[in-house]
Every structure is written in structure tokens, then in C-alpha cells.
Protein backbone atom coordinates (compact mmCIF):
# COMPACT_ATOMS: atom_id res chain seq x y z
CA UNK A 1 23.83 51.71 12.95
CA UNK A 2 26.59 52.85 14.80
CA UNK A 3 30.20 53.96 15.66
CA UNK A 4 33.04 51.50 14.03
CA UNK A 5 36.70 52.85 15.01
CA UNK A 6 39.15 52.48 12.60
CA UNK A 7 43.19 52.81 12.20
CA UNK A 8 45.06 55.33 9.83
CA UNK A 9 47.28 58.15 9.33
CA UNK A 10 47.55 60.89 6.88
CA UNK A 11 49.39 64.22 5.42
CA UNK A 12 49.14 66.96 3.40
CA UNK A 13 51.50 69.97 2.49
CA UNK A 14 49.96 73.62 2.83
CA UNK A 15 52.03 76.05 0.92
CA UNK A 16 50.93 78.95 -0.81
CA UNK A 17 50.15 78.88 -4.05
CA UNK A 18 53.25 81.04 -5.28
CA UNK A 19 56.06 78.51 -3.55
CA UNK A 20 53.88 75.47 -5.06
CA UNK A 21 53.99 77.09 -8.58
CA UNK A 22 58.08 78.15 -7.95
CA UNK A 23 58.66 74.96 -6.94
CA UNK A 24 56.65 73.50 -9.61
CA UNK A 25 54.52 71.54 -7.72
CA UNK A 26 51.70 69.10 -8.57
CA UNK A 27 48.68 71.30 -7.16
CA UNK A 28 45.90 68.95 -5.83
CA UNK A 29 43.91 71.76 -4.45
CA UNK A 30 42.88 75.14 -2.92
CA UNK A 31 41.83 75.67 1.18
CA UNK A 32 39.25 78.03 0.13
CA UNK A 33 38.11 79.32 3.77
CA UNK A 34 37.84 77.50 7.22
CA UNK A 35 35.93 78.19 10.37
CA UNK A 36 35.76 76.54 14.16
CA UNK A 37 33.88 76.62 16.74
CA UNK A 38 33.77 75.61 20.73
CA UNK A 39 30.60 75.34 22.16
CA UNK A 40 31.14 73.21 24.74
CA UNK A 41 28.10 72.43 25.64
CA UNK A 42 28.42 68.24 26.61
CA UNK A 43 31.41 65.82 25.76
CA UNK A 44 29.23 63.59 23.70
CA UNK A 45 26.13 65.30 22.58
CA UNK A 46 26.82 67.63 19.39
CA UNK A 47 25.46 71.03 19.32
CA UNK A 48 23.47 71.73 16.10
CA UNK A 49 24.03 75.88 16.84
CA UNK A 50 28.04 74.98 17.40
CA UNK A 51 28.61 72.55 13.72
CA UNK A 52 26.44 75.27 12.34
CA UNK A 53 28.63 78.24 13.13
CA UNK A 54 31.37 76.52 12.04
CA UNK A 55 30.09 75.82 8.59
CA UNK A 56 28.88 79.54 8.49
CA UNK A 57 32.11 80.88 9.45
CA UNK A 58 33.84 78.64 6.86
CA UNK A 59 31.70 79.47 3.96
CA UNK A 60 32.06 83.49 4.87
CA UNK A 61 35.77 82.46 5.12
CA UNK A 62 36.17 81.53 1.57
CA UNK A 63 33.71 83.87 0.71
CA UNK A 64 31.42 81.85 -1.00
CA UNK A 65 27.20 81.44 -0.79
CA UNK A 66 25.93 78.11 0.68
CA UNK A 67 24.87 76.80 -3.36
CA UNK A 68 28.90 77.46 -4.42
CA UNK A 69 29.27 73.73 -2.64
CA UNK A 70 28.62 70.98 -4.39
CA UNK A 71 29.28 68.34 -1.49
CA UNK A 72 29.77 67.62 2.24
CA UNK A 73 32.33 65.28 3.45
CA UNK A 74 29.97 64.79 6.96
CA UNK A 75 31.79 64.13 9.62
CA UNK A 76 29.05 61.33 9.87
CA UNK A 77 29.97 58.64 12.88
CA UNK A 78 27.18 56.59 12.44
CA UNK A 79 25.42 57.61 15.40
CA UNK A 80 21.61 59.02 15.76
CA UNK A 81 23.05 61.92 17.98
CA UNK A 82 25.94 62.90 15.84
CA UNK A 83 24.05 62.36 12.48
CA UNK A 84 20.49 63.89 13.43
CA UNK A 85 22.19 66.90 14.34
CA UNK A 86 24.96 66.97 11.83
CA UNK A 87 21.70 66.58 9.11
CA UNK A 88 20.02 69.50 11.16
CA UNK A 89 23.41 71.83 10.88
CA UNK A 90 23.53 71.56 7.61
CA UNK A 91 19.65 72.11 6.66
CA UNK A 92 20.25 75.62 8.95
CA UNK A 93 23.22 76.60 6.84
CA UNK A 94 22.58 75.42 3.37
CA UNK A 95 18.29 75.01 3.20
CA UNK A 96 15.99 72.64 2.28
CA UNK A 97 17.01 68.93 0.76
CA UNK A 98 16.50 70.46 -2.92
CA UNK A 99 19.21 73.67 -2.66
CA UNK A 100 21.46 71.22 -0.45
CA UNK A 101 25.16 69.94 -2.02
CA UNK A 102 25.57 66.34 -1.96
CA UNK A 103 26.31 64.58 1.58
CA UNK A 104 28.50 61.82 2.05
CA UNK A 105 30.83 60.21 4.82
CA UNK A 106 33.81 58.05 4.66
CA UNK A 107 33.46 56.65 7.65
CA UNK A 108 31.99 53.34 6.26
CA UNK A 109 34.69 52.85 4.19
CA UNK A 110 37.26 53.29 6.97
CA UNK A 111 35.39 53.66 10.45
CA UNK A 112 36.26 56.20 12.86
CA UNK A 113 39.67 57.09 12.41
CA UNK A 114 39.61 59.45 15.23
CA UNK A 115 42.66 62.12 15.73
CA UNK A 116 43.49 61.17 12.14
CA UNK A 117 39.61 61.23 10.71
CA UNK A 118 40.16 65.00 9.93
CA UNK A 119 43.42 64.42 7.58
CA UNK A 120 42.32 61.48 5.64
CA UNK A 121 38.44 62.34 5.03
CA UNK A 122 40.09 65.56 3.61
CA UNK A 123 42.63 63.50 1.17
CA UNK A 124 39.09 61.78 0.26
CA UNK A 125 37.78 65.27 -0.91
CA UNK A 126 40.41 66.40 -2.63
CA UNK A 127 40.31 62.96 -4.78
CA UNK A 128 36.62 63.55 -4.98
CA UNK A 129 37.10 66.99 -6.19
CA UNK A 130 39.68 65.64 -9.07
CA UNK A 131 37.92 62.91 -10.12
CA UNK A 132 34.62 64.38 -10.42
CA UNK A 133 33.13 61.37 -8.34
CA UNK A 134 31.17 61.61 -4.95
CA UNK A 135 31.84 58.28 -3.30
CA UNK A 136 28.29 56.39 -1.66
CA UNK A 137 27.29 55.69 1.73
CA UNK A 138 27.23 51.79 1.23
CA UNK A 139 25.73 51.10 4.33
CA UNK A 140 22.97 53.32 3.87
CA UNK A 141 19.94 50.85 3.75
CA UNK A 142 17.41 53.19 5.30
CA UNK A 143 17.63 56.92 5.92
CA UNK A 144 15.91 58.29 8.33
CA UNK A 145 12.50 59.78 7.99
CA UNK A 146 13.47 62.70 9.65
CA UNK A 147 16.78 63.47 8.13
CA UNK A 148 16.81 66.27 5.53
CA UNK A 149 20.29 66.07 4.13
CA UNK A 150 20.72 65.67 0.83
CA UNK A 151 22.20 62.20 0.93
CA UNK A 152 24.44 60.51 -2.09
CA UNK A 153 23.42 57.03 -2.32
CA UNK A 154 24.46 53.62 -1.55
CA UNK A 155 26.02 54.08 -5.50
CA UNK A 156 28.97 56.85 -6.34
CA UNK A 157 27.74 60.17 -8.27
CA UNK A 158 29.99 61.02 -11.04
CA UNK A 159 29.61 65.28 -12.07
CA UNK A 160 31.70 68.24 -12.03
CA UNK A 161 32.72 69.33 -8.85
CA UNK A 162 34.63 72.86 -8.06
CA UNK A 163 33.83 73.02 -4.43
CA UNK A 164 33.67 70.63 -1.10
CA UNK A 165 33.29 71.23 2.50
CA UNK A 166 34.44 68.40 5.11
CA UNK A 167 33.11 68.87 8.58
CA UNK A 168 35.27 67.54 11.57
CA UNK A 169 33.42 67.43 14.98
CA UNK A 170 35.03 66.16 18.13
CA UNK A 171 34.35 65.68 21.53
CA UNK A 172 33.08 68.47 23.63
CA UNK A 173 31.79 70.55 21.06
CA UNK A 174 34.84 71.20 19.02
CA UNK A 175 34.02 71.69 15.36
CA UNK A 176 35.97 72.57 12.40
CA UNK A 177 34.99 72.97 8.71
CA UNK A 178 37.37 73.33 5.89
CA UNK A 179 36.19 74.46 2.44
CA UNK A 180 38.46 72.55 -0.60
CA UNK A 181 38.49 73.85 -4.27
CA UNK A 182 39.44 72.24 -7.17
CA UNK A 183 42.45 73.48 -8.43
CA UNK A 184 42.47 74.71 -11.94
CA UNK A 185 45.21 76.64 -13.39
């Protein structure tokens, strides 16, 4: 029903996997591939062609097919524009409801957290990815008609999960997917 801003702050450590393992490191997870893209085309009104390219560059990145995810951290703000074309991205690049991983956003649990949205949603997937546990949407009361994303529920999922993808989008068409595996030695 709408954008909610939020307040937080988050890190992460990227090393490769050889100085983790020297170093003997708890491993929380892989980056598996990552792709970007600009398209510009207005400061508030989402491209579908731009989050989609970044998705596809991501998967090809990692090297995986679209049914190696099993769920979407969606950048989901809460808006119809963001959503409606964040839902159509992601039908372009993955198919049909049915072949589609799970989609989720943690913005209702911690509104918009802006610059540091990115960061945190991705601690979220890595948890996700450990636990083997797809948090809800709790305020999703009624989809949309016209929205074909596979949607988790208002209620958590609990299953095996290997791969996630969490999609960033800002502004003026800048969008950035990262694809997270679960890291098993």
C-alpha cells in the first residue's frame, strides 16, 4: 500500500574463499554471479527491460539457468510502479508463476532502508539460505490480479534452499542483482 522508510546499517566481509578457509573463517556464503544495469530512463519510474537485464546478466554471471534459484529477495517498495514492474522483470527472466523461485521482500519488516536496503536485505538472504526458511510478506492481504510473481505468503516457507537472488533498484534506473549460494563445504 505503499513506501514506509526505514533506518539501518549493515556489513559484510568479501574475501575469497581461499583467505576465508586460511584464516579459518565461519563461511556464511558464496556471491555466485552479479549483474547491473543503467537505463536511465526516468528518476522514479522503473524500467522492466533495465531490472530485467540485470537479473539476466547476474544469472549468466554465476552461470546458472533461471530454475537453479529457489527465491527472490525483491527489491519490493511497496509501490504499484516499482512492484508491477519488478513482478513483470522477473516473469521475462524466470517464466510463468509455476517455473518461478519464491518472491519475497523485507521491506515490511524494516521499510525502506534506502542506501543501506542493499546490505541488509542481503544479510536477510544469506540467513534465509542457512536456515532453510523464506520469510512472508505479512502485509500481503491482497495480491494483485495482475501480478504473476510467484509470491511466498503472508506465512514463512521452510525447504532447502542452495540458491537466492536479491534485486536492488534505485533511482534513475540503477539496478543491481546479486546471486547468493549456500555455502557447503
Amino acid at each position: 500500500d505503499g513506501f514506509v522508510l526505514g533506518e539501518g546499517a549493515g556489513a559484510i566481509l568479501l574475501e575469497s574463499l581461499a583467505w576465508a578457509k586460511a584464516r579459518g573463517a565461519k563461511i556464511r556464503a558464496e556471491v555466485l554471479g552479479f549483474g547491473e544495469s543503467s537505463d536511465g530512463t526516468h528518476i522514479t519510474r522503473p524500467s522492466k527491460e533495465g531490472q530485467a537485464k540485470a537479473m539476466t546478466q547476474a544469472l549468466r554471471s554465476a552461470g546458472l539457468a533461471p530454475g537453479a534459484v529457489d527465491f527472490i529477495n525483491a527489491h519490493g517498495t511497496g509501490t504499484k510502479a516499482n512492484d508491477a514492474t519488478e513482478a513483470e522483470a522477473i516473469a521475462a527472466v524466470f517464466g510463468s508463476a509455476g517455473a518461478q523461485p519464491w518472491v519475497a521482500s523485507s521491506k515490511p519488516f524494516l521499510g525502506h532502508l534506502i542506501g543501506a536496503a542493499g546490505i541488509v536485505e542481503t544479510i536477510l538472504c544469506i540467513h534465509q539460505l542457512e536456515r532453510g526458511r523464506l520469510h512472508g510478506n505479512p502485509n500481503l492481504e491482497r495480491p494483485d490480479p495482475d501480478c504473476t510473481a510467484r509470491l511466498v505468503g503472508r506465512e514463512a516457507i521452510t525447504q532447502p534452499l542452495r540458491i537466492g537472488a536479491k534485486n536492488s533498484f534505485g533511482f534513475g534506473g540503477g539496478n543491481a542483482t546479486l546471486i547468493l549460494g549456500k555455502y557447503e563445504d
